[in-house]
N, C-alpha and C. Protein backbone atom coordinates (compact mmCIF):
# COMPACT_ATOMS: atom_id res chain seq x y z
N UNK A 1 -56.04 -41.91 -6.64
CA UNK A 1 -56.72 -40.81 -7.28
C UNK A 1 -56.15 -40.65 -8.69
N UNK A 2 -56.76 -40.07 -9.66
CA UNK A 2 -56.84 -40.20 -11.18
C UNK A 2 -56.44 -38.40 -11.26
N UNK A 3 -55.14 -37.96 -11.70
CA UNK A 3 -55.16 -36.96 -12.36
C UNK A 3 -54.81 -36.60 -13.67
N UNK A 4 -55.31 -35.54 -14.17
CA UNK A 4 -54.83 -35.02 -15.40
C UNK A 4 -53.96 -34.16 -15.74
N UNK A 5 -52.75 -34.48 -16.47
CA UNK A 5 -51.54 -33.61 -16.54
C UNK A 5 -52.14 -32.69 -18.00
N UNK A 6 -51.73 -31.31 -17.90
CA UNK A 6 -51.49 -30.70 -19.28
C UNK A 6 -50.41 -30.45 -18.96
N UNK A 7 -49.41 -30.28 -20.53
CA UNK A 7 -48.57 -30.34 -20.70
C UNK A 7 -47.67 -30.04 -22.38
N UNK A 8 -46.60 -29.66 -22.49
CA UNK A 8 -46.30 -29.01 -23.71
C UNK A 8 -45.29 -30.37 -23.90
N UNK A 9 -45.04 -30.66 -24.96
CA UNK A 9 -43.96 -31.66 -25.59
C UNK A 9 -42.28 -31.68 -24.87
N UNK A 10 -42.06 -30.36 -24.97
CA UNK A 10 -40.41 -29.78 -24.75
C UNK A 10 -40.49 -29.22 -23.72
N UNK A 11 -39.53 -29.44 -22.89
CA UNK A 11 -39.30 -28.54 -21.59
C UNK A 11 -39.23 -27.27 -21.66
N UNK A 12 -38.40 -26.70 -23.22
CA UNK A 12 -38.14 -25.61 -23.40
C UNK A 12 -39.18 -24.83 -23.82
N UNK A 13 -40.39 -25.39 -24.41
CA UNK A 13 -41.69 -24.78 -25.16
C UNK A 13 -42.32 -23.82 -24.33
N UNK A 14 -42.91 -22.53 -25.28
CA UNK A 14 -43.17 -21.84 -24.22
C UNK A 14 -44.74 -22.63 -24.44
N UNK A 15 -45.83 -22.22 -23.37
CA UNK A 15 -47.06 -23.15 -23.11
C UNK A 15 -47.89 -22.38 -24.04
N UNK A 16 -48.40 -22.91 -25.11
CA UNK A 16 -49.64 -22.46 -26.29
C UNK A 16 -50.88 -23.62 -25.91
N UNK A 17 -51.99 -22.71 -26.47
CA UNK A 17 -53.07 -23.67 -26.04
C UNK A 17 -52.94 -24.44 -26.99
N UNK A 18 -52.59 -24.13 -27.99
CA UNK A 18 -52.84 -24.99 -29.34
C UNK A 18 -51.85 -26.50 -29.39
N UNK A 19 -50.90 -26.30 -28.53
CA UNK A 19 -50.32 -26.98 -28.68
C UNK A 19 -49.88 -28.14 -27.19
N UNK A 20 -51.06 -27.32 -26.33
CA UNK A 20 -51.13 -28.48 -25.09
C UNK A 20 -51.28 -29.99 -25.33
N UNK A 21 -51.00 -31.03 -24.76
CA UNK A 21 -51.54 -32.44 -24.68
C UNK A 21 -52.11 -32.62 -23.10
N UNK A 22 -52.58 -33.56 -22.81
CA UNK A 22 -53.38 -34.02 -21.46
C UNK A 22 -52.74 -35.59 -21.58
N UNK A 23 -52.71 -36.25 -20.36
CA UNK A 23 -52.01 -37.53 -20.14
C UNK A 23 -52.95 -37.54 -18.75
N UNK A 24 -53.41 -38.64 -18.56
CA UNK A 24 -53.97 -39.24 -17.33
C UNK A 24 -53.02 -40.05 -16.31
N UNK A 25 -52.91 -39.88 -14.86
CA UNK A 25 -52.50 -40.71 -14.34
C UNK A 25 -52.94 -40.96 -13.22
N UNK A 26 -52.67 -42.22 -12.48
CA UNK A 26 -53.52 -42.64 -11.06
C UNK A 26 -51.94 -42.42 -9.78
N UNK A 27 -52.21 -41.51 -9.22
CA UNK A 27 -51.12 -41.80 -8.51
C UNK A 27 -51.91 -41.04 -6.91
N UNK A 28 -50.91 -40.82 -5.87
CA UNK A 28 -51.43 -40.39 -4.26
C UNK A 28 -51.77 -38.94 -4.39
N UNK A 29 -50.88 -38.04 -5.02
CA UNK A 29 -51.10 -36.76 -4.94
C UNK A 29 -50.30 -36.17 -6.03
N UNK A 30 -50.31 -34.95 -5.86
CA UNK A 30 -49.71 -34.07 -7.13
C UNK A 30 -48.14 -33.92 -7.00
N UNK A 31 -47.57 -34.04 -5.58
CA UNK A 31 -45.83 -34.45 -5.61
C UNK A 31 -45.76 -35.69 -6.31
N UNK A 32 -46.21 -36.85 -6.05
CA UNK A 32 -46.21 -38.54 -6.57
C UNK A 32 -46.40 -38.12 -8.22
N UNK A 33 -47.32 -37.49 -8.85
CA UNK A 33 -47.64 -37.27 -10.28
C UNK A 33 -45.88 -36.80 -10.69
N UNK A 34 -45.43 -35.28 -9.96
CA UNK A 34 -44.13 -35.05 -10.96
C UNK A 34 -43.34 -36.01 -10.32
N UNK A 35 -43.16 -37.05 -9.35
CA UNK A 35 -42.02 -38.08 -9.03
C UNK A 35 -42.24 -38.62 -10.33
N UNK A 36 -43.36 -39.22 -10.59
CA UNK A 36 -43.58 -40.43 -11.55
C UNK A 36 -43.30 -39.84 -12.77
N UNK A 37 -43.31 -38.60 -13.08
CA UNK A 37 -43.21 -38.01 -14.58
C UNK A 37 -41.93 -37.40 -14.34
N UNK A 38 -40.63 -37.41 -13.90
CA UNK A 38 -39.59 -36.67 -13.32
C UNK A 38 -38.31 -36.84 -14.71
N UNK A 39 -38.83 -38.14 -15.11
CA UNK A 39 -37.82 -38.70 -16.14
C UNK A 39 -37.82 -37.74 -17.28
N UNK A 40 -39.19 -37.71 -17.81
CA UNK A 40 -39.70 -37.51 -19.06
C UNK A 40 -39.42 -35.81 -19.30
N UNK A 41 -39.21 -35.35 -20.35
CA UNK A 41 -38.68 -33.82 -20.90
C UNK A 41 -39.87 -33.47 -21.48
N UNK A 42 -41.05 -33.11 -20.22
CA UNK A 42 -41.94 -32.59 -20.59
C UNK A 42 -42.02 -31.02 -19.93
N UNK A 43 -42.65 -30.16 -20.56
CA UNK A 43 -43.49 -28.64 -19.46
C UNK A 43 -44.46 -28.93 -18.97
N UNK A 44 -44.69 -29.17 -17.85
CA UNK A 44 -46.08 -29.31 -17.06
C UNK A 44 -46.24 -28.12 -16.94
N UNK A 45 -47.97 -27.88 -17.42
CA UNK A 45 -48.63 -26.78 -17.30
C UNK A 45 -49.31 -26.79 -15.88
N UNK A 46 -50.38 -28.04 -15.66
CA UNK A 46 -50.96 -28.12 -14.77
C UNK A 46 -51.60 -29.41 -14.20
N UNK A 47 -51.60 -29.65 -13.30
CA UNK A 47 -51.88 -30.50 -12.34
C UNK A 47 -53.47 -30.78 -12.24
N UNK A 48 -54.58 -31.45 -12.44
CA UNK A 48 -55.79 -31.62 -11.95
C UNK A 48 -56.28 -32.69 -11.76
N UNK A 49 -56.89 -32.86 -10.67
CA UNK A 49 -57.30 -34.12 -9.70
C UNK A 49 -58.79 -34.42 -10.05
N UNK A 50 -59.08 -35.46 -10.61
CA UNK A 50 -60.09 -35.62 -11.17
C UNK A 50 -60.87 -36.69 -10.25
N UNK A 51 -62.26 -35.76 -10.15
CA UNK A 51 -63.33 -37.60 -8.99
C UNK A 51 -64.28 -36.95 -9.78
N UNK A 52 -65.46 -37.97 -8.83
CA UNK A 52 -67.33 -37.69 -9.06
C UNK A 52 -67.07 -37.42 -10.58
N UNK A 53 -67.99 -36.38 -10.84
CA UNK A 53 -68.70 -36.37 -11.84
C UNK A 53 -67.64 -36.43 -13.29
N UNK A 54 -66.68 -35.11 -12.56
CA UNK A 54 -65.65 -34.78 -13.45
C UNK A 54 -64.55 -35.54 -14.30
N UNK A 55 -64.26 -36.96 -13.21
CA UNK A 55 -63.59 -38.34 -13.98
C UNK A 55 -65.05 -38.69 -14.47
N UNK A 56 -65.69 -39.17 -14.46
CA UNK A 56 -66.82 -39.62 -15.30
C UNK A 56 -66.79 -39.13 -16.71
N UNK A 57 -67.20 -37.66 -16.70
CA UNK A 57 -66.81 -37.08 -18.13
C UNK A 57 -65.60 -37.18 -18.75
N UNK A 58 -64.60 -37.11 -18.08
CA UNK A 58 -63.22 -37.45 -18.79
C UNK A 58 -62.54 -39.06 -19.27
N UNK A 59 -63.75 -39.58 -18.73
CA UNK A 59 -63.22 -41.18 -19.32
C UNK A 59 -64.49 -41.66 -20.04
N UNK A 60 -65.40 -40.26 -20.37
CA UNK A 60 -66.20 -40.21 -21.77
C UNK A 60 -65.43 -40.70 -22.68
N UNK A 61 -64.16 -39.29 -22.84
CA UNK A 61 -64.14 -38.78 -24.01
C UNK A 61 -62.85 -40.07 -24.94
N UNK A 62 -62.54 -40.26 -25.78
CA UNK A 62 -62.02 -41.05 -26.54
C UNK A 62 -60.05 -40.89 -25.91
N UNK A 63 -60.10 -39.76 -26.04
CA UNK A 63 -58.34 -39.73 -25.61
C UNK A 63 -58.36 -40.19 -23.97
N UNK A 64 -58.88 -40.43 -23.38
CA UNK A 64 -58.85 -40.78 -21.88
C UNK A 64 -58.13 -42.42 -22.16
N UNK A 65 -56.81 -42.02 -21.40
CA UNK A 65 -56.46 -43.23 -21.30
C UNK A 65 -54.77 -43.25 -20.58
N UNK A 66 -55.55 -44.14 -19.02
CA UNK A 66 -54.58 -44.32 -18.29
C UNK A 66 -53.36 -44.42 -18.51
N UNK A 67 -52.07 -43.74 -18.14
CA UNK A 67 -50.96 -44.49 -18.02
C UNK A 67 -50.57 -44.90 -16.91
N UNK A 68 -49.62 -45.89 -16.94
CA UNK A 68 -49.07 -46.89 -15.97
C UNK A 68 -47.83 -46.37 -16.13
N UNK A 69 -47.20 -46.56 -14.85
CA UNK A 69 -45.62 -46.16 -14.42
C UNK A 69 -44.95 -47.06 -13.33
């Protein structure tokens, strides 16, 4: 399954919209997503599991783009 992380740069950041990013990843579930991102000194805002229609539109848009771990 394909989810989408938002997320702030710094662990310490407080969460602004303006300043969210999104990162794609394919992993089993939403524990497996923060295993695989556990390293990295990011703020996860939120977790979303993307199928059907909704990955469709999101691998429209130009920033869609898998990472591998």
């Amino acid at each position: 399954m394909i989810f989408k992380v938002l997320y702030q740069e710094l662990a310490s950041e407080v969460p602004v919209r303006e300043n969210t990013h999104a990162l794609y990843i394919e992993a089993s579930n939403e524990r497996d997503v923060r295993f695989k991102l556990k390293d990295r000194t990011i703020n996860i805002e939120f977790i979303q599991p993307l199928e059907g229609e909704h990955l469709v539109y999101e691998q429209q848009s130009e920033d869609f783009k898998l990472e591998t771990l």
